[in-house]
PDB file of N, CA and C in Angstrom:
ATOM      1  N   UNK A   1     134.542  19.571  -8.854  1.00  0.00           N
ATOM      2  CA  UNK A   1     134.511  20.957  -9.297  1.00  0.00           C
ATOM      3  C   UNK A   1     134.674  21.871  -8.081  1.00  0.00           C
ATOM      4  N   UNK A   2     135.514  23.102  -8.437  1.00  0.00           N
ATOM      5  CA  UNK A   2     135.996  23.398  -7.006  1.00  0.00           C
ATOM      6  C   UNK A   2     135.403  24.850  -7.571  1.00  0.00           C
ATOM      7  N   UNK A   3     134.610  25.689  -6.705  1.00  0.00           N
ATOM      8  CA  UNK A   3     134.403  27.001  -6.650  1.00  0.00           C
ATOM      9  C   UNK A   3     134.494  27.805  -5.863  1.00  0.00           C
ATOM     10  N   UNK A   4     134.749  29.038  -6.668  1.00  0.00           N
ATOM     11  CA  UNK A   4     135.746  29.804  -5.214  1.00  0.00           C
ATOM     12  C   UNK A   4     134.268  30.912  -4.472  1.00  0.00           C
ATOM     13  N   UNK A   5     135.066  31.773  -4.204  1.00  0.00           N
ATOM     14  CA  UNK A   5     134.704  32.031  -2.447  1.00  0.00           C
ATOM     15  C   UNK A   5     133.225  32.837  -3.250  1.00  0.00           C
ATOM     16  N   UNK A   6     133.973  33.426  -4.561  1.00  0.00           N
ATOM     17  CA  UNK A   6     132.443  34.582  -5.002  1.00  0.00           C
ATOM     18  C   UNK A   6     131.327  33.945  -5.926  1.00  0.00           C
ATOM     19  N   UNK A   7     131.768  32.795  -6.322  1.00  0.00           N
ATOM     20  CA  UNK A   7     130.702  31.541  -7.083  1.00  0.00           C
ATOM     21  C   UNK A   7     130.104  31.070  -6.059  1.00  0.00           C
ATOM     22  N   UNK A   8     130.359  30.691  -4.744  1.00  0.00           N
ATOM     23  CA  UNK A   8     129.606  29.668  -3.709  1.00  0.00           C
ATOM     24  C   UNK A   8     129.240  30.976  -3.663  1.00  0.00           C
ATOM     25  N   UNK A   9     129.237  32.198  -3.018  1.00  0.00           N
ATOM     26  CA  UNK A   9     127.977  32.487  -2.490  1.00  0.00           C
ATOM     27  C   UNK A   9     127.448  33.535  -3.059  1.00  0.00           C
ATOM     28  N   UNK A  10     127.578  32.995  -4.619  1.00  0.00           N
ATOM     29  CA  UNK A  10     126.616  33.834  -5.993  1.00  0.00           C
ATOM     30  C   UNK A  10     125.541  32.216  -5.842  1.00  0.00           C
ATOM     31  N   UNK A  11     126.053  30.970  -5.467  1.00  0.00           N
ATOM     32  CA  UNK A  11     125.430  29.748  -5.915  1.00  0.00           C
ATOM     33  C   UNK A  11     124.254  30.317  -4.515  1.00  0.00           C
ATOM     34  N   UNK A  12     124.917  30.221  -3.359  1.00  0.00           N
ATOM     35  CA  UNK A  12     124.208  30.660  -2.584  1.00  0.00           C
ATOM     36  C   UNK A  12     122.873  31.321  -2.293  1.00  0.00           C
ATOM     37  N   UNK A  13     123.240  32.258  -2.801  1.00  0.00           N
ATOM     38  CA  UNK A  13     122.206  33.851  -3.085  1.00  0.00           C
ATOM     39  C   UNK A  13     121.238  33.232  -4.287  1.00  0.00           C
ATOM     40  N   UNK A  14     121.592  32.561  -4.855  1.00  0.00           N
ATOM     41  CA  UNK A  14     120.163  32.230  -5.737  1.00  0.00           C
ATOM     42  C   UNK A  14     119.408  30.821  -5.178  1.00  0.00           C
ATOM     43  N   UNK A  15     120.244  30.062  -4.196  1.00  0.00           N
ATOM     44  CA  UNK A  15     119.506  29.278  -3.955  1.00  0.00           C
ATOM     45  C   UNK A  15     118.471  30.025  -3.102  1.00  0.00           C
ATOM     46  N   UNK A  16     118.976  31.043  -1.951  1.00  0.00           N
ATOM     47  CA  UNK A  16     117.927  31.682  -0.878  1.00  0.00           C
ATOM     48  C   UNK A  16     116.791  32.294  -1.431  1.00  0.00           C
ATOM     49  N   UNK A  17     117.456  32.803  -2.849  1.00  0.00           N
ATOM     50  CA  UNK A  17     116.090  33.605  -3.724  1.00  0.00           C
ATOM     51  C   UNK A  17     115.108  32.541  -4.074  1.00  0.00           C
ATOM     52  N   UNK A  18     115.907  31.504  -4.868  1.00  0.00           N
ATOM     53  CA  UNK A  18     114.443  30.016  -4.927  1.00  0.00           C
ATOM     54  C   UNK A  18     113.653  29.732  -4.051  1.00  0.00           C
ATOM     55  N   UNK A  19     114.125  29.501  -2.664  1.00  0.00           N
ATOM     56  CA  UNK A  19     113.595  29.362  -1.623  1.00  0.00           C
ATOM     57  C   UNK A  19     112.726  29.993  -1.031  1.00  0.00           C
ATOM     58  N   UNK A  20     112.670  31.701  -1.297  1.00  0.00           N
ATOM     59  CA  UNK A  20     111.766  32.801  -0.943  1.00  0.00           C
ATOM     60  C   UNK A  20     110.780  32.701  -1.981  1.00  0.00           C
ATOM     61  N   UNK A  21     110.871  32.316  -3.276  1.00  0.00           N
ATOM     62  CA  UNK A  21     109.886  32.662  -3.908  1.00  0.00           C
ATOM     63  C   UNK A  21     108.803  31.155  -4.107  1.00  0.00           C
ATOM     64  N   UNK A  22     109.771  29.872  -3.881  1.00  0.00           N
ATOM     65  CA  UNK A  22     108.924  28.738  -3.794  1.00  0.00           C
ATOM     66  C   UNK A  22     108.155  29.034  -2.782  1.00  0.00           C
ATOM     67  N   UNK A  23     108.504  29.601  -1.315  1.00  0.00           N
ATOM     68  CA  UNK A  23     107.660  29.823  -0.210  1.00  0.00           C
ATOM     69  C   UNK A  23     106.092  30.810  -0.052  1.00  0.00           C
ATOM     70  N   UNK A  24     106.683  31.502  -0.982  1.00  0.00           N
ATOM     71  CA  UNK A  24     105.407  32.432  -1.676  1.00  0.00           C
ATOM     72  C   UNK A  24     104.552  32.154  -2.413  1.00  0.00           C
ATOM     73  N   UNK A  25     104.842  30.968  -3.354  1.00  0.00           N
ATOM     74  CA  UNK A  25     104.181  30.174  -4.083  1.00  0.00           C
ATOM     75  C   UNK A  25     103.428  29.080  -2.896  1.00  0.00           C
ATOM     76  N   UNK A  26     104.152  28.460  -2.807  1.00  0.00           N
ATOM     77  CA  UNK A  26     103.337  27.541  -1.231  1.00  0.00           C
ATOM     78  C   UNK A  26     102.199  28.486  -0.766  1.00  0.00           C
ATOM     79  N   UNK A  27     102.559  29.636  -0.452  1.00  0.00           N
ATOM     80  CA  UNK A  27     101.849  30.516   0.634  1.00  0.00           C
ATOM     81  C   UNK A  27     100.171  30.469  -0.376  1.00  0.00           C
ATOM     82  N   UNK A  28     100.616  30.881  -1.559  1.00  0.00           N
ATOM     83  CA  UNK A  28      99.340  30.927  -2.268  1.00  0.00           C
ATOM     84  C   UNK A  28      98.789  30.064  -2.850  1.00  0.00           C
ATOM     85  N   UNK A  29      99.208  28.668  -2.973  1.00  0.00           N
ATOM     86  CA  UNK A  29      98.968  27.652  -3.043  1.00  0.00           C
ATOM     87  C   UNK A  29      97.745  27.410  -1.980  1.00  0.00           C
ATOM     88  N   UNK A  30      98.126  27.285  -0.671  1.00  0.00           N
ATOM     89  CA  UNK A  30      97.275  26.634   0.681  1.00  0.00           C
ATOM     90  C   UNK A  30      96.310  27.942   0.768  1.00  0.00           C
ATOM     91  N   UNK A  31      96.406  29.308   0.312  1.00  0.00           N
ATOM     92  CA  UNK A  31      95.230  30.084   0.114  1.00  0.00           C
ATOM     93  C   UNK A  31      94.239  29.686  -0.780  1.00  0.00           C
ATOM     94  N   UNK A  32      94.351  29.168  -1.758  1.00  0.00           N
ATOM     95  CA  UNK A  32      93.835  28.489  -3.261  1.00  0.00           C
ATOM     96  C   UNK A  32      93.033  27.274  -2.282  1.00  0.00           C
ATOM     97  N   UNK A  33      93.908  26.534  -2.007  1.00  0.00           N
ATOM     98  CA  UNK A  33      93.146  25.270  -1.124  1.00  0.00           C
ATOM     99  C   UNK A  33      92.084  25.252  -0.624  1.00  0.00           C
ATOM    100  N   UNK A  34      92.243  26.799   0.171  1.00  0.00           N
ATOM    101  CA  UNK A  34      91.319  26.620   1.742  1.00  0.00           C
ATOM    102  C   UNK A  34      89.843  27.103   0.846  1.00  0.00           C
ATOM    103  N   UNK A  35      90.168  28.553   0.249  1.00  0.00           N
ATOM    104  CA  UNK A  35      88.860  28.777  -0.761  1.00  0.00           C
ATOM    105  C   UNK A  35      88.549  27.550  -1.395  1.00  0.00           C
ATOM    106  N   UNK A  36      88.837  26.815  -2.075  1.00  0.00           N
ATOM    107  CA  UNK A  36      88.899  25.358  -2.560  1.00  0.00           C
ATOM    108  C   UNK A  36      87.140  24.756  -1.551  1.00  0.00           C
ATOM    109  N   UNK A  37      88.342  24.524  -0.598  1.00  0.00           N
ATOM    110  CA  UNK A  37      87.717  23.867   0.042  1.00  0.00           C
ATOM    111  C   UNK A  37      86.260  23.947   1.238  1.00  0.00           C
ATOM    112  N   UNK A  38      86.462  25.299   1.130  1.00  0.00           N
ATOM    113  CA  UNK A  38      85.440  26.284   2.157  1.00  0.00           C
ATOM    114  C   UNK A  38      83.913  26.480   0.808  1.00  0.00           C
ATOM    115  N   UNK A  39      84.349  26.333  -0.517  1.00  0.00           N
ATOM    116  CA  UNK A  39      83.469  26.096  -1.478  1.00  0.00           C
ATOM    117  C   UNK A  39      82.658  24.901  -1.938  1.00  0.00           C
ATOM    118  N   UNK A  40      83.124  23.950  -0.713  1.00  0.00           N
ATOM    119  CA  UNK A  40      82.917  22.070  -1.502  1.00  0.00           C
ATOM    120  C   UNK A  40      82.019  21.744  -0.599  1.00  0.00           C
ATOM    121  N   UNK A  41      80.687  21.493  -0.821  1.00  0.00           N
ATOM    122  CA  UNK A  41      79.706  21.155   0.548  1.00  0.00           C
ATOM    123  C   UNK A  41      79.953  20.124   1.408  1.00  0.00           C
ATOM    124  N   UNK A  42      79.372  20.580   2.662  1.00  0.00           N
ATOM    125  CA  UNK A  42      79.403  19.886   3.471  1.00  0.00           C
ATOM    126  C   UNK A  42      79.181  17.869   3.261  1.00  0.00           C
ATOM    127  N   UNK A  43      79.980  17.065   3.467  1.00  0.00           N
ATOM    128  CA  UNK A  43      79.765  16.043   3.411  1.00  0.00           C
ATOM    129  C   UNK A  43      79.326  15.417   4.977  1.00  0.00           C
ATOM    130  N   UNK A  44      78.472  14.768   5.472  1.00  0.00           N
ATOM    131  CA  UNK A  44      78.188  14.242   6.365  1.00  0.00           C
ATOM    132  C   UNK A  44      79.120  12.954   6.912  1.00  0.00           C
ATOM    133  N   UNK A  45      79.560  13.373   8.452  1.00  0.00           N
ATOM    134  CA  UNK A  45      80.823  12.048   8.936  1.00  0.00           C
ATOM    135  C   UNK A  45      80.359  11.212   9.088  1.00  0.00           C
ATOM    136  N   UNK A  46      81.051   9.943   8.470  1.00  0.00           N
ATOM    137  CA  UNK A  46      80.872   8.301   8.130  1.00  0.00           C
ATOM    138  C   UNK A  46      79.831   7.937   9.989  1.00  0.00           C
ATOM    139  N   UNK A  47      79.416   7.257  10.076  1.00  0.00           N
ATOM    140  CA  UNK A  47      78.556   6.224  11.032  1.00  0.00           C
ATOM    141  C   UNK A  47      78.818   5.109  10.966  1.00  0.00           C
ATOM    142  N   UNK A  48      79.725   4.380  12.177  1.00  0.00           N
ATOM    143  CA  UNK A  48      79.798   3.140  12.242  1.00  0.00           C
ATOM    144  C   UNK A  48      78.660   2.725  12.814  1.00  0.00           C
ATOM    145  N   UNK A  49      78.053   1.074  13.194  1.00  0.00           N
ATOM    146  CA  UNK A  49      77.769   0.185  12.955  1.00  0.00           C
ATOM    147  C   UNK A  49      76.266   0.782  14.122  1.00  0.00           C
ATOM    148  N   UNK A  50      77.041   1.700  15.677  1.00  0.00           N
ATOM    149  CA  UNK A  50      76.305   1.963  16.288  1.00  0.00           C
ATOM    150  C   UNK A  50      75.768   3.137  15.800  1.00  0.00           C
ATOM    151  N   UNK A  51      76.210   4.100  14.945  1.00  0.00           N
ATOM    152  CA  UNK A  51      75.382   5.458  14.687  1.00  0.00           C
ATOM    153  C   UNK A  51      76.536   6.587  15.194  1.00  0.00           C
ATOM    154  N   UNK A  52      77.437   5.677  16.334  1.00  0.00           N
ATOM    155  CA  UNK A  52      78.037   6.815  16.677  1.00  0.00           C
ATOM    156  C   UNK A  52      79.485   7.045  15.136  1.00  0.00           C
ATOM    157  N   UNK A  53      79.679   8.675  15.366  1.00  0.00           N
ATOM    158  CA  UNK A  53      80.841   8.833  14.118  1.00  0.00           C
ATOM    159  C   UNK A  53      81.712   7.852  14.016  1.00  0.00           C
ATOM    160  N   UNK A  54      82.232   7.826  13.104  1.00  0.00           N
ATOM    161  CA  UNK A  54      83.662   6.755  12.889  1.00  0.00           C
ATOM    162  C   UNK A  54      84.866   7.587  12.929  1.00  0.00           C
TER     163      UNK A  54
END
């Protein structure tokens, strides 16, 4: 399939728009996370055999 010069970069222009708005989504995604995770208590780090952390 052959497309000309104003289809590639109409194909173009919406891929860059997907790309901006998946990135915005990401962005608020790893905001979601961190509250996530800044909400989940503290778990205490594993102790190997001597006491010292693992």
């Amino acid at each position: 399939m052959q497309l000309t010069t104003e289809e590639l970069v109409g194909e173009f222009q919406d891929a860059v728009m997907e790309l901006y708005f998946a990135r915005k989504r990401i962005a608020l995604l790893e905001a979601e996370v961190a509250e996530l995770r800044a909400r989940l208590p503290r778990v205490p780090e594993a102790e190997d055999e001597s006491g010292r952390p693992a």
